[in-house]
PDB file of N, CA and C in Angstrom:
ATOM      1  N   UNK A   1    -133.581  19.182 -98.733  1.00  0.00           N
ATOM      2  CA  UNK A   1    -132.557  19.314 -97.715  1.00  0.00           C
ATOM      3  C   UNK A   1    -131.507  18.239 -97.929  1.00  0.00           C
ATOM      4  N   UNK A   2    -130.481  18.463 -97.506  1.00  0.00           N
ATOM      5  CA  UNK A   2    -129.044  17.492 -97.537  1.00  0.00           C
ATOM      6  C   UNK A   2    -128.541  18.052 -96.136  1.00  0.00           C
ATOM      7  N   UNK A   3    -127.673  16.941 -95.927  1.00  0.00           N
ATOM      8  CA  UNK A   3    -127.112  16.598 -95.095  1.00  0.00           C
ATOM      9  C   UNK A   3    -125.930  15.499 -94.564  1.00  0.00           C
ATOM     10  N   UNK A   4    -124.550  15.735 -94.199  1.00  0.00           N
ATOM     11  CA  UNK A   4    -124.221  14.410 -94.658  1.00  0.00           C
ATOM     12  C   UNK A   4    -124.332  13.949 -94.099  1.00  0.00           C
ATOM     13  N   UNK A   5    -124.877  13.458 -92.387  1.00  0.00           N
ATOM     14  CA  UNK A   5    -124.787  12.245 -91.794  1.00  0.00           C
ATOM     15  C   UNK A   5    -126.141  11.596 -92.035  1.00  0.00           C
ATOM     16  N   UNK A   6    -126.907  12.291 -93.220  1.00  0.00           N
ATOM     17  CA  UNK A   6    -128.120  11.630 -93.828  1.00  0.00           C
ATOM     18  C   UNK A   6    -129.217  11.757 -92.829  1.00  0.00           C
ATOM     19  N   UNK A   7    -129.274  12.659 -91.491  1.00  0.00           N
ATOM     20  CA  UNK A   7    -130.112  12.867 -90.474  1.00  0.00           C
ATOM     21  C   UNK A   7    -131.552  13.050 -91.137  1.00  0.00           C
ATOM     22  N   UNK A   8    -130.971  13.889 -92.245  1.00  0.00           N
ATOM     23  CA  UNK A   8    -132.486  15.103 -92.613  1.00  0.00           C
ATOM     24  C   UNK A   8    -132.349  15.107 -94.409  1.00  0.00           C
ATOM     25  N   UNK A   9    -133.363  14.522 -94.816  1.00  0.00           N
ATOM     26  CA  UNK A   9    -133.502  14.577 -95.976  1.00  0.00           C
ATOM     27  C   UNK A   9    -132.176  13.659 -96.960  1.00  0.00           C
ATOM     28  N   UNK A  10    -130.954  14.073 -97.841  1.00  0.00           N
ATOM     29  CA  UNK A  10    -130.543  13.239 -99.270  1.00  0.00           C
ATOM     30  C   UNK A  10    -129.245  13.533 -98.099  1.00  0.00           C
ATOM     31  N   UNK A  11    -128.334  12.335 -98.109  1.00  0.00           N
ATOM     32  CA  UNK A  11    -127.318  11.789 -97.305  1.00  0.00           C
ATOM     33  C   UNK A  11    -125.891  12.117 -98.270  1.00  0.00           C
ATOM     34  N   UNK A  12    -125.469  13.472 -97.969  1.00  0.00           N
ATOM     35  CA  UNK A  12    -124.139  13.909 -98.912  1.00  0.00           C
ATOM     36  C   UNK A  12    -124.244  15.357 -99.524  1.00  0.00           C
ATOM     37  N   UNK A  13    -123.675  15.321 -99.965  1.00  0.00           N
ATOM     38  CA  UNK A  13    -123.543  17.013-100.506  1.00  0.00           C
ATOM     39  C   UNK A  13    -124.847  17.822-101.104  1.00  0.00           C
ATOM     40  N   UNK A  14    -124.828  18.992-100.727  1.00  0.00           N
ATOM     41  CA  UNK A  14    -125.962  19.804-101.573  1.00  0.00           C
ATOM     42  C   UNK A  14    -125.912  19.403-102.799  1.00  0.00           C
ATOM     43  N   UNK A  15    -124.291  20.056-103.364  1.00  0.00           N
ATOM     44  CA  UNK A  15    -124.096  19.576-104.782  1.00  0.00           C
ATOM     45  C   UNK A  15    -124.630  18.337-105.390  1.00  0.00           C
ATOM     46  N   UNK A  16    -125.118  17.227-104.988  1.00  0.00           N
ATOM     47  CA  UNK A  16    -124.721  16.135-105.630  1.00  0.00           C
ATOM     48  C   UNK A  16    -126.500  16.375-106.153  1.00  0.00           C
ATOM     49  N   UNK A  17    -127.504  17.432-105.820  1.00  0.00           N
ATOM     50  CA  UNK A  17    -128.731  17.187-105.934  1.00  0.00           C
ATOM     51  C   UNK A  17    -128.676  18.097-107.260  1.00  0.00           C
ATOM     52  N   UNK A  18    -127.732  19.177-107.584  1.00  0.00           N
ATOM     53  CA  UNK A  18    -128.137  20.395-108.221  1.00  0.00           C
ATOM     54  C   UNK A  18    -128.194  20.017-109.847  1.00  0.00           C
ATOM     55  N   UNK A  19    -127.985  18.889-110.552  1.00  0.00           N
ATOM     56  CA  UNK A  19    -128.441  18.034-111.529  1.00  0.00           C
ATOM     57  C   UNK A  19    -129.470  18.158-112.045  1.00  0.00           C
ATOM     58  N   UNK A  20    -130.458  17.254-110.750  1.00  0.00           N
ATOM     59  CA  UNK A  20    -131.715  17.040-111.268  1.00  0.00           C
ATOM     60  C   UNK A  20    -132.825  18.645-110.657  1.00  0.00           C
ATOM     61  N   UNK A  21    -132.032  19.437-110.005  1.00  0.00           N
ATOM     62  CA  UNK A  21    -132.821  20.280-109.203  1.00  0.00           C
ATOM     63  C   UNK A  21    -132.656  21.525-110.748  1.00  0.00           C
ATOM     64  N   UNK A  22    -131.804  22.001-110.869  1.00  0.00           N
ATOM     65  CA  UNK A  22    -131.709  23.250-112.362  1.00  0.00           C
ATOM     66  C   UNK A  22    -132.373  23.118-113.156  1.00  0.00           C
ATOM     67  N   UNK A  23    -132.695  21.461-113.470  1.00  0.00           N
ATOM     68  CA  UNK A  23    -133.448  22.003-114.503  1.00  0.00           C
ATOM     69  C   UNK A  23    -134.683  22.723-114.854  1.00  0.00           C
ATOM     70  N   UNK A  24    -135.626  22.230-113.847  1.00  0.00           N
ATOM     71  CA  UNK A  24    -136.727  22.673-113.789  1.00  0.00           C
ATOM     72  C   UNK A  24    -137.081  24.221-112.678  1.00  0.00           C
ATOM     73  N   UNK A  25    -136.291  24.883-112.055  1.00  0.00           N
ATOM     74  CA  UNK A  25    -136.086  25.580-110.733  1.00  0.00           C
ATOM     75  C   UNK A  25    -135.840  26.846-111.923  1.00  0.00           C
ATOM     76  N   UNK A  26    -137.120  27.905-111.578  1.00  0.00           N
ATOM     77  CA  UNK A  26    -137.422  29.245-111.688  1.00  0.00           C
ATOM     78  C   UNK A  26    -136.311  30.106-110.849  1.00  0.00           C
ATOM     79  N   UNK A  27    -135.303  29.958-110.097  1.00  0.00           N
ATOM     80  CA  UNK A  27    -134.297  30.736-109.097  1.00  0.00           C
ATOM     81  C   UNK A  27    -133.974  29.771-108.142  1.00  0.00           C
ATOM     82  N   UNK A  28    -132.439  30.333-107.488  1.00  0.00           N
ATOM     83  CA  UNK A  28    -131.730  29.575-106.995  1.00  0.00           C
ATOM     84  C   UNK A  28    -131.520  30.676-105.657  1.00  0.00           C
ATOM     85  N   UNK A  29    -131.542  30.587-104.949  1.00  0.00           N
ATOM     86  CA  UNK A  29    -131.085  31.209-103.724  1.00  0.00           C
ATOM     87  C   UNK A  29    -130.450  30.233-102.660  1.00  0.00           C
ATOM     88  N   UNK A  30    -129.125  30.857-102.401  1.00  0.00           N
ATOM     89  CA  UNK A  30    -128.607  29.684-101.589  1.00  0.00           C
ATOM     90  C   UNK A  30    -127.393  30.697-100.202  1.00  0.00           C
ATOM     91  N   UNK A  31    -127.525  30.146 -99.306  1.00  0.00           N
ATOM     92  CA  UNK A  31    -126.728  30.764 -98.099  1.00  0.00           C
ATOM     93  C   UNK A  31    -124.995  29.099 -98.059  1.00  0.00           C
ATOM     94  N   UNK A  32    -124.283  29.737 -97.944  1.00  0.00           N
ATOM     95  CA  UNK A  32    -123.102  28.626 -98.357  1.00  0.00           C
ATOM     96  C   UNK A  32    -121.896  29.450 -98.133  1.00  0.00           C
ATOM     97  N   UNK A  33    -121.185  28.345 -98.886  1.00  0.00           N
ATOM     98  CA  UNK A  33    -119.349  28.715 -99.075  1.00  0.00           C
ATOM     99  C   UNK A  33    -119.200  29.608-100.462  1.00  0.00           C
ATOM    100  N   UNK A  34    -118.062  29.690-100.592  1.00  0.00           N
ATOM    101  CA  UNK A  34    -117.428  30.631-101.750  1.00  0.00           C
ATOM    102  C   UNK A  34    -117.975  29.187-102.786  1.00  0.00           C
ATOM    103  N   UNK A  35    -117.496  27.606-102.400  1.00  0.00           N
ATOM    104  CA  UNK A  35    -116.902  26.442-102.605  1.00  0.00           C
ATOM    105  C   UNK A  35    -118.605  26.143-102.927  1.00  0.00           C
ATOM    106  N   UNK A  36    -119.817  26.643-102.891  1.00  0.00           N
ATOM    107  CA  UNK A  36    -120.784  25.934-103.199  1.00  0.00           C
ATOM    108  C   UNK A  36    -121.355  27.115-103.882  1.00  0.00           C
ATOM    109  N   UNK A  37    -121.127  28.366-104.079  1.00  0.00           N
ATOM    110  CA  UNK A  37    -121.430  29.203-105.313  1.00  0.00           C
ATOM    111  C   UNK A  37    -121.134  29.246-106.512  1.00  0.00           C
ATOM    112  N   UNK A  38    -119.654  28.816-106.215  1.00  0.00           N
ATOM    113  CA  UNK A  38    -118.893  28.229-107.589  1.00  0.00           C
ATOM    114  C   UNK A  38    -119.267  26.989-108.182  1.00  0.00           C
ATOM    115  N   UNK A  39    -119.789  25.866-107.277  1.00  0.00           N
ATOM    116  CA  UNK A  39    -120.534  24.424-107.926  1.00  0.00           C
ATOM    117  C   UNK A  39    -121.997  24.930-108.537  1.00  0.00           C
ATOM    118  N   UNK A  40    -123.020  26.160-107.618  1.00  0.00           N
ATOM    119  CA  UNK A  40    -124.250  26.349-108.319  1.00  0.00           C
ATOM    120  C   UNK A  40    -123.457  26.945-110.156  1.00  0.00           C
ATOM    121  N   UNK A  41    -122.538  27.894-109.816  1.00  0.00           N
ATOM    122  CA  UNK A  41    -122.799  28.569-111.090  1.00  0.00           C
ATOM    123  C   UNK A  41    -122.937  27.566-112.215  1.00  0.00           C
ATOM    124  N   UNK A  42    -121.227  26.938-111.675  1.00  0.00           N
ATOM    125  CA  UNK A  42    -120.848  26.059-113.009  1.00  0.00           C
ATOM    126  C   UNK A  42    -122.087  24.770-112.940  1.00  0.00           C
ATOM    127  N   UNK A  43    -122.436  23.993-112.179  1.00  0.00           N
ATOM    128  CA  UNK A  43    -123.399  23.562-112.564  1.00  0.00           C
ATOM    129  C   UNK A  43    -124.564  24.289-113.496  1.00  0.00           C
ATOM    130  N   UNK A  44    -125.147  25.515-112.866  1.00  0.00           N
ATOM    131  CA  UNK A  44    -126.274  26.010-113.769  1.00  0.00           C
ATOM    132  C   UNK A  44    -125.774  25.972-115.322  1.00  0.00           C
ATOM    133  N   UNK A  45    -124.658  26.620-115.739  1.00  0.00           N
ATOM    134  CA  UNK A  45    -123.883  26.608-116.839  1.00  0.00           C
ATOM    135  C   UNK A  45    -124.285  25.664-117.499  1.00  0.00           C
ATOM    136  N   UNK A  46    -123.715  24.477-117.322  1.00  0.00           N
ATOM    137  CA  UNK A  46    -123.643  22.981-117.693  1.00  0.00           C
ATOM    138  C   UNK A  46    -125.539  22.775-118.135  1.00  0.00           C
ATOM    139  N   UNK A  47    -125.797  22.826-117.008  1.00  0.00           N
ATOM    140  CA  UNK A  47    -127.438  22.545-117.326  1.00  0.00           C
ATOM    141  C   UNK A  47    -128.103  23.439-118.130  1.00  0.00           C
ATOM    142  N   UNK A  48    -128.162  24.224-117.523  1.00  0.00           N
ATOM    143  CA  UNK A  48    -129.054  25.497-118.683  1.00  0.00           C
ATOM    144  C   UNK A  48    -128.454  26.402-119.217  1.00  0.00           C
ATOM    145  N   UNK A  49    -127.095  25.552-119.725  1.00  0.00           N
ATOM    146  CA  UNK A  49    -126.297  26.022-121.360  1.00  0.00           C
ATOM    147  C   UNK A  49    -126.127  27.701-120.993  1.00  0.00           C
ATOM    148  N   UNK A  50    -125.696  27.948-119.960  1.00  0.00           N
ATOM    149  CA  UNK A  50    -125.406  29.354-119.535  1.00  0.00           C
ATOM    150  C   UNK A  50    -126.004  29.956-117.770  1.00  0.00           C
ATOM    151  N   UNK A  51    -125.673  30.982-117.293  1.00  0.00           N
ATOM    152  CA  UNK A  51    -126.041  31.426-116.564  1.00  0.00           C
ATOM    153  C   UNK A  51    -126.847  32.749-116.398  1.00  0.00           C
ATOM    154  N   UNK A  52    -128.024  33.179-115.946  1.00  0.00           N
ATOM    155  CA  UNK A  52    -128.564  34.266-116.764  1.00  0.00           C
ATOM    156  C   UNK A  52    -128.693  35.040-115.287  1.00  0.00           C
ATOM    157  N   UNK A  53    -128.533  36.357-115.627  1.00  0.00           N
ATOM    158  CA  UNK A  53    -128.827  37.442-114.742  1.00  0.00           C
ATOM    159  C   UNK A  53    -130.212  37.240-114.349  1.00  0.00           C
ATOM    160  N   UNK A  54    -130.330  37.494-112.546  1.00  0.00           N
ATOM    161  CA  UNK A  54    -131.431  37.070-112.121  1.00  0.00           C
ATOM    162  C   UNK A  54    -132.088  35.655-111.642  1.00  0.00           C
ATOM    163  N   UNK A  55    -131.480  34.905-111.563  1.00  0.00           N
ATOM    164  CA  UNK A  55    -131.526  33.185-112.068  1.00  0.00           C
ATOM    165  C   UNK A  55    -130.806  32.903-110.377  1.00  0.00           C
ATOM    166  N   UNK A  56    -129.511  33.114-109.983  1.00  0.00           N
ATOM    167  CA  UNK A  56    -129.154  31.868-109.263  1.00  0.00           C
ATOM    168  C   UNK A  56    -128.786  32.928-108.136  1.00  0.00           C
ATOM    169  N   UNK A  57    -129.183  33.464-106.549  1.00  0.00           N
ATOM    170  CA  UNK A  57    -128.377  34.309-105.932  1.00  0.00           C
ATOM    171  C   UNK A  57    -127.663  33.657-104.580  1.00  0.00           C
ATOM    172  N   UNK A  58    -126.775  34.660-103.938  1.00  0.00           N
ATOM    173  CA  UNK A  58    -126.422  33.932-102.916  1.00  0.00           C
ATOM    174  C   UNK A  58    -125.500  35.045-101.920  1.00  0.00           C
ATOM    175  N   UNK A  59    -125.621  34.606-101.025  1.00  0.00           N
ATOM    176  CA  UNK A  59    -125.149  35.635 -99.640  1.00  0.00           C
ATOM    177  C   UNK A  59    -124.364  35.294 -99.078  1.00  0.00           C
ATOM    178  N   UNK A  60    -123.564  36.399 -99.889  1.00  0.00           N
ATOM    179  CA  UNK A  60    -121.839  36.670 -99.719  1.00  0.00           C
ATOM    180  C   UNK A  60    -121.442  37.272 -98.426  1.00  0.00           C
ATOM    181  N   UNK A  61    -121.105  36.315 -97.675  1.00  0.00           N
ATOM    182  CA  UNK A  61    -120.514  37.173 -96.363  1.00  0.00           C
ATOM    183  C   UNK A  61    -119.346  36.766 -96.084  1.00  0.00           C
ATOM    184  N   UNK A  62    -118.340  36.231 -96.594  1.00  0.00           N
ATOM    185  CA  UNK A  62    -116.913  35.981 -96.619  1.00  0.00           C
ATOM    186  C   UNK A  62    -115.924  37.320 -96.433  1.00  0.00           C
ATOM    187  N   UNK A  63    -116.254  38.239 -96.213  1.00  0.00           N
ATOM    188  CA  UNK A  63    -115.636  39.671 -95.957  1.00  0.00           C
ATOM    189  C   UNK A  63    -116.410  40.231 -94.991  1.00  0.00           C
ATOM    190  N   UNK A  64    -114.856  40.552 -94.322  1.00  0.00           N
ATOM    191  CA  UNK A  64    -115.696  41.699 -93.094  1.00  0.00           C
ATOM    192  C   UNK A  64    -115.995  43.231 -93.718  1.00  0.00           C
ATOM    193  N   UNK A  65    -116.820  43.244 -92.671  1.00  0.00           N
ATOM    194  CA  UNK A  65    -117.687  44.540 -92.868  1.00  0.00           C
ATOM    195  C   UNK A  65    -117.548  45.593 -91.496  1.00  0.00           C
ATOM    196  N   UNK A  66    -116.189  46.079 -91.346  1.00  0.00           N
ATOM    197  CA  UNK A  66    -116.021  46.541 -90.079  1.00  0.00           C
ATOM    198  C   UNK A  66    -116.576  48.251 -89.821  1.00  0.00           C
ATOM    199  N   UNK A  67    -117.084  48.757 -91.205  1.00  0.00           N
ATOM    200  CA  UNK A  67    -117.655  50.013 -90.889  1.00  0.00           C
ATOM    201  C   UNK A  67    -118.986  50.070 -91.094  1.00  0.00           C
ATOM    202  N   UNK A  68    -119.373  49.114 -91.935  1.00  0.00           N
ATOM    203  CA  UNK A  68    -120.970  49.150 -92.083  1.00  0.00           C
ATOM    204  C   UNK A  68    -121.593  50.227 -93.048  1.00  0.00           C
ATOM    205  N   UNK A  69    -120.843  50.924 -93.715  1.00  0.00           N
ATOM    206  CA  UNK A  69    -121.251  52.345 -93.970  1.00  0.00           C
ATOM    207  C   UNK A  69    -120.569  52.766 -95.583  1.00  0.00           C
ATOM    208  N   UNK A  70    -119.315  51.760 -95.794  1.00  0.00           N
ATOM    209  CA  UNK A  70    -118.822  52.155 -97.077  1.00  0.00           C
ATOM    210  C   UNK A  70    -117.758  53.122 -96.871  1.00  0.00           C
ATOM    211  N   UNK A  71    -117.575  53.617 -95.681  1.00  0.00           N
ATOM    212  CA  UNK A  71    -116.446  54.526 -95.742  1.00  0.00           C
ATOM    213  C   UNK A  71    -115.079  53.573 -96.012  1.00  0.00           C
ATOM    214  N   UNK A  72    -114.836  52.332 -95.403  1.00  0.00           N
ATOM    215  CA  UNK A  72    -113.022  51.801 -95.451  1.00  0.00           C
ATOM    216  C   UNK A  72    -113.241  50.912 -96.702  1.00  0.00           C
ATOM    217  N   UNK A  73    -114.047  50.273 -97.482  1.00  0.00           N
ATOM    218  CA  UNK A  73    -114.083  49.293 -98.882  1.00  0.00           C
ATOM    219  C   UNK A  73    -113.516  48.548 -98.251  1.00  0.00           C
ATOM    220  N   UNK A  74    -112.990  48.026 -97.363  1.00  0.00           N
ATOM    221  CA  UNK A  74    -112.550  46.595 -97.050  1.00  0.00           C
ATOM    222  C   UNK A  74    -113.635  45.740 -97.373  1.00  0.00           C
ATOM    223  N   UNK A  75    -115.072  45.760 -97.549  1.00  0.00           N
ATOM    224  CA  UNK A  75    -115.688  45.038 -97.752  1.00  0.00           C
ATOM    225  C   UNK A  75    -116.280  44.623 -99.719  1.00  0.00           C
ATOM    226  N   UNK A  76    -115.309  45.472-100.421  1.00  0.00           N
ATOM    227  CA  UNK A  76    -115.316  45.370-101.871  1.00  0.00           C
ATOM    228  C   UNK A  76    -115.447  44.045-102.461  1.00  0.00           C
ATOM    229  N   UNK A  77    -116.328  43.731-103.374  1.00  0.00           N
ATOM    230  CA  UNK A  77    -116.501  42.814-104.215  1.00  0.00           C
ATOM    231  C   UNK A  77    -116.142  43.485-105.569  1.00  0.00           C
ATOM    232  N   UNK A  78    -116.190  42.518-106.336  1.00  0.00           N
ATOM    233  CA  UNK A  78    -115.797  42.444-107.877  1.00  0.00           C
ATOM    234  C   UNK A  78    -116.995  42.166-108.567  1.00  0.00           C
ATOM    235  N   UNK A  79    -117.515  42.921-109.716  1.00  0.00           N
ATOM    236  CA  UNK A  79    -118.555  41.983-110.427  1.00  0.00           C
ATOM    237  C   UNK A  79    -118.149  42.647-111.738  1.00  0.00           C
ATOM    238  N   UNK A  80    -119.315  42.039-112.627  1.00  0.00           N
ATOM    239  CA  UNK A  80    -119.142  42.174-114.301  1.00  0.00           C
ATOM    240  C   UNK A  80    -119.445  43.721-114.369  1.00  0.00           C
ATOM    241  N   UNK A  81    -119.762  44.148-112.968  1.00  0.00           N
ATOM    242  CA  UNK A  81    -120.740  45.885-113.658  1.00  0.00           C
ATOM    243  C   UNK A  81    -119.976  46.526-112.740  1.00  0.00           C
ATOM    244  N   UNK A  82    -118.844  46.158-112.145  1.00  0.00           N
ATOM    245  CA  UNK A  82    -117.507  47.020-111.279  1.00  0.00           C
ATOM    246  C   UNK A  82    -117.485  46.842-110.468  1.00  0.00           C
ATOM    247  N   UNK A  83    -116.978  47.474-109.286  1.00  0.00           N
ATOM    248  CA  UNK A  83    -116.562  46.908-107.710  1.00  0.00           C
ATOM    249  C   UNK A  83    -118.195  47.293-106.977  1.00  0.00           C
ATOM    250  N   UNK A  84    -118.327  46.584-106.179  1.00  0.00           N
ATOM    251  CA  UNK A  84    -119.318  47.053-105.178  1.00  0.00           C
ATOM    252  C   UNK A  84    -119.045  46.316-104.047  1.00  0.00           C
ATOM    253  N   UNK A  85    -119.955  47.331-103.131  1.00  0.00           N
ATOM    254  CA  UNK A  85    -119.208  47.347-101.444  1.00  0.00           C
ATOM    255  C   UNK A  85    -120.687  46.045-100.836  1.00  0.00           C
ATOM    256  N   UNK A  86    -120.131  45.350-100.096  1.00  0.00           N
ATOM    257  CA  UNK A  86    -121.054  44.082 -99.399  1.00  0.00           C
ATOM    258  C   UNK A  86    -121.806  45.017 -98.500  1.00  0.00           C
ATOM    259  N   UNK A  87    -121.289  45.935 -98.222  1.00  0.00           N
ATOM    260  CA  UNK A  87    -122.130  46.648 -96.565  1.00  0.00           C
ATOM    261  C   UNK A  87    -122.901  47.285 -97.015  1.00  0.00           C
ATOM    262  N   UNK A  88    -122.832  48.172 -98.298  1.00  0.00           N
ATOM    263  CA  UNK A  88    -124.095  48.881 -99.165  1.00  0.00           C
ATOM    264  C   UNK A  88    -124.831  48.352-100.062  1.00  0.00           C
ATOM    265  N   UNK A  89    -124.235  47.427-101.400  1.00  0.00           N
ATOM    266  CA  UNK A  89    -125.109  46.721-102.205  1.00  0.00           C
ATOM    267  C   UNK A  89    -125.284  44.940-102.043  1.00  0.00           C
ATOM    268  N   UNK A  90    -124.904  44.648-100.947  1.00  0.00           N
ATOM    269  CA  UNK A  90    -125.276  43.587-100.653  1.00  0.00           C
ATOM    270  C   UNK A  90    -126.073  43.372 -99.616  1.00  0.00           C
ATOM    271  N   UNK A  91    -125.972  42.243 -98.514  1.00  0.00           N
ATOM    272  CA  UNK A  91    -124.662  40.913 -98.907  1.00  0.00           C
ATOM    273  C   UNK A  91    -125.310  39.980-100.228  1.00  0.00           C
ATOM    274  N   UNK A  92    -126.349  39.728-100.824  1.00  0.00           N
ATOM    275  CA  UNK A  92    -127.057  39.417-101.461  1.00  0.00           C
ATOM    276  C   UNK A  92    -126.595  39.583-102.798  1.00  0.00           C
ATOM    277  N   UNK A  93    -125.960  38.908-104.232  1.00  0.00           N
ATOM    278  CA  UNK A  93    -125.485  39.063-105.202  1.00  0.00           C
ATOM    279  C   UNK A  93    -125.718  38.246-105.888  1.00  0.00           C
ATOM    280  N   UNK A  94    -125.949  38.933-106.863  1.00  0.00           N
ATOM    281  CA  UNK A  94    -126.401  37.822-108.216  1.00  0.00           C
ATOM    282  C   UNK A  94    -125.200  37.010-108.765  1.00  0.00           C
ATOM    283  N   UNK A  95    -125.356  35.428-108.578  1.00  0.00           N
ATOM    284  CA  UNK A  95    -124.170  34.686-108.757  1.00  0.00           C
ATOM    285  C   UNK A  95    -123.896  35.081-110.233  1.00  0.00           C
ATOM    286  N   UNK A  96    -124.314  35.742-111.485  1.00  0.00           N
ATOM    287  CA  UNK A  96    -124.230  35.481-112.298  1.00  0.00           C
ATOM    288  C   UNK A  96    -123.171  36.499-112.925  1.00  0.00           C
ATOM    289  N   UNK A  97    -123.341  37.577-112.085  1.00  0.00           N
ATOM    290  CA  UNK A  97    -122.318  38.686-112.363  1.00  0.00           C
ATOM    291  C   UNK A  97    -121.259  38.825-110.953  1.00  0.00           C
ATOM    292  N   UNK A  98    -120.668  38.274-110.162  1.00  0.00           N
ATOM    293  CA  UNK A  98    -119.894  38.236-109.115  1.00  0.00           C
ATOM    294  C   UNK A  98    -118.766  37.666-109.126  1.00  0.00           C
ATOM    295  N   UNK A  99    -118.082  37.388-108.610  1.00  0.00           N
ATOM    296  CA  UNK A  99    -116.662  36.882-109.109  1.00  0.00           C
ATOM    297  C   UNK A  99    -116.725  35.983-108.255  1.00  0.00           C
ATOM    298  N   UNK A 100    -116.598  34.925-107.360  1.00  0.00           N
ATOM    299  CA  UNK A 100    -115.967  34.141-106.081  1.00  0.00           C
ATOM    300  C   UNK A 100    -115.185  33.276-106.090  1.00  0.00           C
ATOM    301  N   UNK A 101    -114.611  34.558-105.109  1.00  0.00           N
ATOM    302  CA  UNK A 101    -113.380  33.657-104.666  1.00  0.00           C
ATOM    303  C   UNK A 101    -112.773  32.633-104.020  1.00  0.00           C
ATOM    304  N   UNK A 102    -112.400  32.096-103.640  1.00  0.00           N
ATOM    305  CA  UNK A 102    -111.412  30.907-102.989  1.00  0.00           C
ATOM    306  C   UNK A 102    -112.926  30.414-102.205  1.00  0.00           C
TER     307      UNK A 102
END
């Protein structure tokens, strides 16, 4: 656990643990920002010399989902294997093929 006013567990950013935590860590599952999916990837990168399908996920809910159903795609993501909708194949996405944004 992290935290920054150091209440609960390492005093400062998630990020600052994901170093010593990749290397040895069978999967990554993480609930966050756009801003801490983008530090797991590129960290994993860095550490284990790539990112592999299956390896690091995380739950994308930065888009509304106002039909629930797939009829309006307002809720469209981007990945390496084409668009997919958050309200049907998510919210749950493999950081390794996803795009994130801002």
């Amino acid at each position: 656990a992290a935290t920054l006013d150091g209440s609960l567990g390492h005093s400062g950013q998630l990020t600052d643990l994901l170093p010593d935590l990749l290397p040895w860590a069978d999967r990554v599952c993480a609930i966050g920002s756009a801003r801490l999916y983008r530090a797991i990837r590129a960290q994993t990168e860095a550490v284990r010399f790539g990112i592999l399908t299956g390896f690091a996920y995380g739950l994308l809910t930065d888009l509304p989902l106002p039909c629930g159903v797939g009829a309006c795609c307002s809720c469209t993501r981007y990945t390496n294997t084409g668009a997919k909708l958050t309200c049907l194949d998510g919210p749950v996405f493999d950081l390794a093929e996803v795009e994130v944004s801002c």
